[in-house]
C-alpha atoms as a PDB file:
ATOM      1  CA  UNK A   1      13.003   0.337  21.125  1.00  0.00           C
ATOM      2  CA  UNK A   2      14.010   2.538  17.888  1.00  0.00           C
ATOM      3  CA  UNK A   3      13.120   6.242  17.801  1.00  0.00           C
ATOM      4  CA  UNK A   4      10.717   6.528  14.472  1.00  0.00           C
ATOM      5  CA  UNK A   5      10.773   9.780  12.146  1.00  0.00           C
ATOM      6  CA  UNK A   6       8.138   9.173   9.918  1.00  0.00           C
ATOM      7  CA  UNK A   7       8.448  11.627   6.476  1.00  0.00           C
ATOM      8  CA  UNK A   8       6.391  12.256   4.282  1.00  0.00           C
ATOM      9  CA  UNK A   9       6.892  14.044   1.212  1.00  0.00           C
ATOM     10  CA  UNK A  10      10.356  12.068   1.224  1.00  0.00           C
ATOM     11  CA  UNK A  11      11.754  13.480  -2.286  1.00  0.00           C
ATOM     12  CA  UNK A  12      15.142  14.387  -3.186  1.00  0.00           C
ATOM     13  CA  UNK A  13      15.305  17.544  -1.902  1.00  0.00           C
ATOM     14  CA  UNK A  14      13.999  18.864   1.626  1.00  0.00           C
ATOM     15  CA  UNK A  15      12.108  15.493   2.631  1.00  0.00           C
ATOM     16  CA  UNK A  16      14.907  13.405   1.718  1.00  0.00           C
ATOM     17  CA  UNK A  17      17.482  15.212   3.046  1.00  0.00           C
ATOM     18  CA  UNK A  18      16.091  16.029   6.415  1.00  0.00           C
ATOM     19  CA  UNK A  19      15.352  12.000   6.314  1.00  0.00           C
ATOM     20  CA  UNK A  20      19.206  11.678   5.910  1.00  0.00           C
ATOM     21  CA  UNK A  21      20.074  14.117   9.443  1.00  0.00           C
ATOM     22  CA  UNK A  22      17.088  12.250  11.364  1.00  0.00           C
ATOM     23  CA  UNK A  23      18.893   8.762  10.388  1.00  0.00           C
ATOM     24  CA  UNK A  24      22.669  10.699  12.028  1.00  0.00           C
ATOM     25  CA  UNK A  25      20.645  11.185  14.845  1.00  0.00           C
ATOM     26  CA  UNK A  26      20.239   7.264  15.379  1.00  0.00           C
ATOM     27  CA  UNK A  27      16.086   7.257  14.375  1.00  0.00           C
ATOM     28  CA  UNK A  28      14.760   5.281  12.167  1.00  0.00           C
ATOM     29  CA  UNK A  29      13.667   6.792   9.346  1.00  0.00           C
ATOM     30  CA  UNK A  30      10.476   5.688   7.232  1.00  0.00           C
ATOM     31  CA  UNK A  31      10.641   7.456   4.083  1.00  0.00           C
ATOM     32  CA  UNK A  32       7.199   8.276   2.679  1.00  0.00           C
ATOM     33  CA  UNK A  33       6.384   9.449  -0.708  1.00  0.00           C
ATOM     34  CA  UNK A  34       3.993   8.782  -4.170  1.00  0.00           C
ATOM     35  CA  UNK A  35       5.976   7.585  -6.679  1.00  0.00           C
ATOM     36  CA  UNK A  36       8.944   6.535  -8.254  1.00  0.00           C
ATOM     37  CA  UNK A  37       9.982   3.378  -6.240  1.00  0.00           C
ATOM     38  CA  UNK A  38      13.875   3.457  -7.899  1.00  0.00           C
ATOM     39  CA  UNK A  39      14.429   6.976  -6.194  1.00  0.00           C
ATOM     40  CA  UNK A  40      12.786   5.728  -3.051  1.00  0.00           C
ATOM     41  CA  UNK A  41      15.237   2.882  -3.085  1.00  0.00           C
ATOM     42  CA  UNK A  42      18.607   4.688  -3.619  1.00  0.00           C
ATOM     43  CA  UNK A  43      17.167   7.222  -0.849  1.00  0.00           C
ATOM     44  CA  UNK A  44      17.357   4.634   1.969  1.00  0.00           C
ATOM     45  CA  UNK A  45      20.092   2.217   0.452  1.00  0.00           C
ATOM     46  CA  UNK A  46      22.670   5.596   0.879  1.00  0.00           C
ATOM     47  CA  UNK A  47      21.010   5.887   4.463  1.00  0.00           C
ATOM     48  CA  UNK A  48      21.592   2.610   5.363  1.00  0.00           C
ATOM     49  CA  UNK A  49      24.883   2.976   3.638  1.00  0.00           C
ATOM     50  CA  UNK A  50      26.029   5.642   5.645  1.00  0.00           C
ATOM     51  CA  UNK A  51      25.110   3.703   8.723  1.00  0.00           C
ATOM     52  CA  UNK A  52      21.361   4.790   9.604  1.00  0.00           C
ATOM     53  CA  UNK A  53      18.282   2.836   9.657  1.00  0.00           C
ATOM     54  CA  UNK A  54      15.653   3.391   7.048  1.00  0.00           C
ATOM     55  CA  UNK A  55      12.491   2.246   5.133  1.00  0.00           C
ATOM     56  CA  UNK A  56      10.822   3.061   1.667  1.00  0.00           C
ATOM     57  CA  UNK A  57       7.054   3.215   1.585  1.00  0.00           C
ATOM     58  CA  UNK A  58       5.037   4.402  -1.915  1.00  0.00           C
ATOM     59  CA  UNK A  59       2.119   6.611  -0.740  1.00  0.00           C
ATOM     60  CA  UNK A  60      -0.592   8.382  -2.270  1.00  0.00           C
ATOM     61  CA  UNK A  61      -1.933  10.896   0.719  1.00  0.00           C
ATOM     62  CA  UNK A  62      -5.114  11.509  -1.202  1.00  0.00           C
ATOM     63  CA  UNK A  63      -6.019   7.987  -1.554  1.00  0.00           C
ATOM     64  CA  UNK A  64      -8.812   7.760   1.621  1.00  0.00           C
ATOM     65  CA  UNK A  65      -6.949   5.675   4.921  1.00  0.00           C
ATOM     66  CA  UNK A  66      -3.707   5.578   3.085  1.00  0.00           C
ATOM     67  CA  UNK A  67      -2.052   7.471   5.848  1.00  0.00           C
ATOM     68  CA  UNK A  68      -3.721   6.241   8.573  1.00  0.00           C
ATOM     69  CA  UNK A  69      -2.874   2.272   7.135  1.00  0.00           C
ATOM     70  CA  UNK A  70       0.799   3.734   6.949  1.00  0.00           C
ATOM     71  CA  UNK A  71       0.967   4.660  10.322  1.00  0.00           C
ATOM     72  CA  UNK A  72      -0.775   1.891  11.649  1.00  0.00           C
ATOM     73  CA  UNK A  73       2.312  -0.289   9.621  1.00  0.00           C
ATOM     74  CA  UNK A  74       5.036   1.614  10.439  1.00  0.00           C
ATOM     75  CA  UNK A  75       4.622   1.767  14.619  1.00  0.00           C
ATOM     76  CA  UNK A  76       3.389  -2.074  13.815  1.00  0.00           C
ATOM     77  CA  UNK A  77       6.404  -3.323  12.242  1.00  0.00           C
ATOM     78  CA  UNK A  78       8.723  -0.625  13.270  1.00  0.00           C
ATOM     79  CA  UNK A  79       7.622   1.120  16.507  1.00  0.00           C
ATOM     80  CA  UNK A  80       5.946   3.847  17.575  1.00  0.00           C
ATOM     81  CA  UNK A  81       6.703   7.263  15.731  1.00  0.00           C
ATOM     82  CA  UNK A  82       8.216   9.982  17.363  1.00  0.00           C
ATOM     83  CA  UNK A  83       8.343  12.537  14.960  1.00  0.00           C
ATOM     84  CA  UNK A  84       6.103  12.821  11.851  1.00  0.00           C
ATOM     85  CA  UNK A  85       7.643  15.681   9.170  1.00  0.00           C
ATOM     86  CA  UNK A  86       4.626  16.519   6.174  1.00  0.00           C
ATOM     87  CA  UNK A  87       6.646  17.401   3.604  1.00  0.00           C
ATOM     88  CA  UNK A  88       3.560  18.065   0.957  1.00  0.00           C
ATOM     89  CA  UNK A  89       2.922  20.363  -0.785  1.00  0.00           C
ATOM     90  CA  UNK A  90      -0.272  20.975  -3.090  1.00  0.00           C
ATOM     91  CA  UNK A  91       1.430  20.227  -6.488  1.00  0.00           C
ATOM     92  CA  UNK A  92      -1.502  21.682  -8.191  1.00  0.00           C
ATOM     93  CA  UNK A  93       0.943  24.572 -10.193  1.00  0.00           C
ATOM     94  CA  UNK A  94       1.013  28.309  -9.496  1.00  0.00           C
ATOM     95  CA  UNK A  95      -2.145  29.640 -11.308  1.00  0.00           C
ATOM     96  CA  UNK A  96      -4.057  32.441 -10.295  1.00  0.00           C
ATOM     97  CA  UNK A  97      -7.393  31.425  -8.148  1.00  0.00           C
ATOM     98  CA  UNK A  98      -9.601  32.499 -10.393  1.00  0.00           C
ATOM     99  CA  UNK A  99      -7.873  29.963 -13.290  1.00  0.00           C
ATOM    100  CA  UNK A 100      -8.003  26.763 -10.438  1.00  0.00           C
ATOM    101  CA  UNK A 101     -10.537  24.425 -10.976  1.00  0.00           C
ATOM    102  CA  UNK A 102     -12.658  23.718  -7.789  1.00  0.00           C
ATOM    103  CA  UNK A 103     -11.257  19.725  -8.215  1.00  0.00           C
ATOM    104  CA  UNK A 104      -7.459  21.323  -8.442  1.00  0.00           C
ATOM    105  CA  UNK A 105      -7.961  23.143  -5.919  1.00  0.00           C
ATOM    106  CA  UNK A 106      -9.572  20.439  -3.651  1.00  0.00           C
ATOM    107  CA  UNK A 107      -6.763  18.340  -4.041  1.00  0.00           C
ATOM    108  CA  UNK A 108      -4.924  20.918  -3.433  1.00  0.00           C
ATOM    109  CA  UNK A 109      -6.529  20.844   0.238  1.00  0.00           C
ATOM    110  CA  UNK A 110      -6.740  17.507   0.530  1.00  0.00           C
ATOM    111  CA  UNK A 111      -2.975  17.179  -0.159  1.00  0.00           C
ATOM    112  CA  UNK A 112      -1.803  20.320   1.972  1.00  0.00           C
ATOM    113  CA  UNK A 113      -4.088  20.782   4.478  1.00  0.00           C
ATOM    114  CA  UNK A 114      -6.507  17.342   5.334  1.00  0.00           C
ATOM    115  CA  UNK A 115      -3.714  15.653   5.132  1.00  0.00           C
ATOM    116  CA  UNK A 116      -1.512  17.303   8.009  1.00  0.00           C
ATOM    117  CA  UNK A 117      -5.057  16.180   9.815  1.00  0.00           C
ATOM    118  CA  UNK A 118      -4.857  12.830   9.240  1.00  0.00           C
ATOM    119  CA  UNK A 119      -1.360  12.489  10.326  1.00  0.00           C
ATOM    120  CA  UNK A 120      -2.225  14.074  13.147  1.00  0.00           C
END
């Protein structure tokens, strides 16, 4: 059976790149994140490239069961996951609280904190 690193928040720069050490260490690595499918694509086409295991998955963590369908997918198809890495963050902009908008900043929580939850 594979070792499965689930990330997500699987973007070019921390999330992807810790993706690409978890995939050195022989796990398979199921690459999570919300959009842009093309960047998904090259992100586990150089893993595989270099040798590693990986899959692309489009998610939107504030969709309601998204995460928990994922999961239940991945250690379906894949196996069970060893290590889960939440790589979100609120993406609601840096505005004073006063200035956030109580739906801003729920999605904010959803995204950041709910979220980890979920996973969990």
């Amino acid at each position: 059976m594979v070792d499965v690193c689930m990330i997500i928040g699987a973007g070019a720069g921390i999330g992807g790149h810790v993706g690409k050490r978890f995939a050195q260490d022989g796990y398979h690595v199921a690459l999570c994140r919300r959009s842009d499918q093309d960047g998904l694509d090259r992100m586990f086409s150089e893993i595989e490239a270099a040798g590693g295991s990986a899959s692309g998955h489009i998610l939107n963590a504030a969709d309601e069961g998204a995460i928990e369908q994922l999961i239940d997918e991945i250690e379906a198809d894949i196996g069970p996951i060893n290590v889960a890495v939440y790589n979100l963050g609120a993406q609601i902009g840096n505005r004073a609280l006063a200035d956030t908008p109580l739906k801003t900043f729920e999605l904010g929580w959803r995204i950041g904190n709910l979220g980890v939850f979920r996973v969990a």
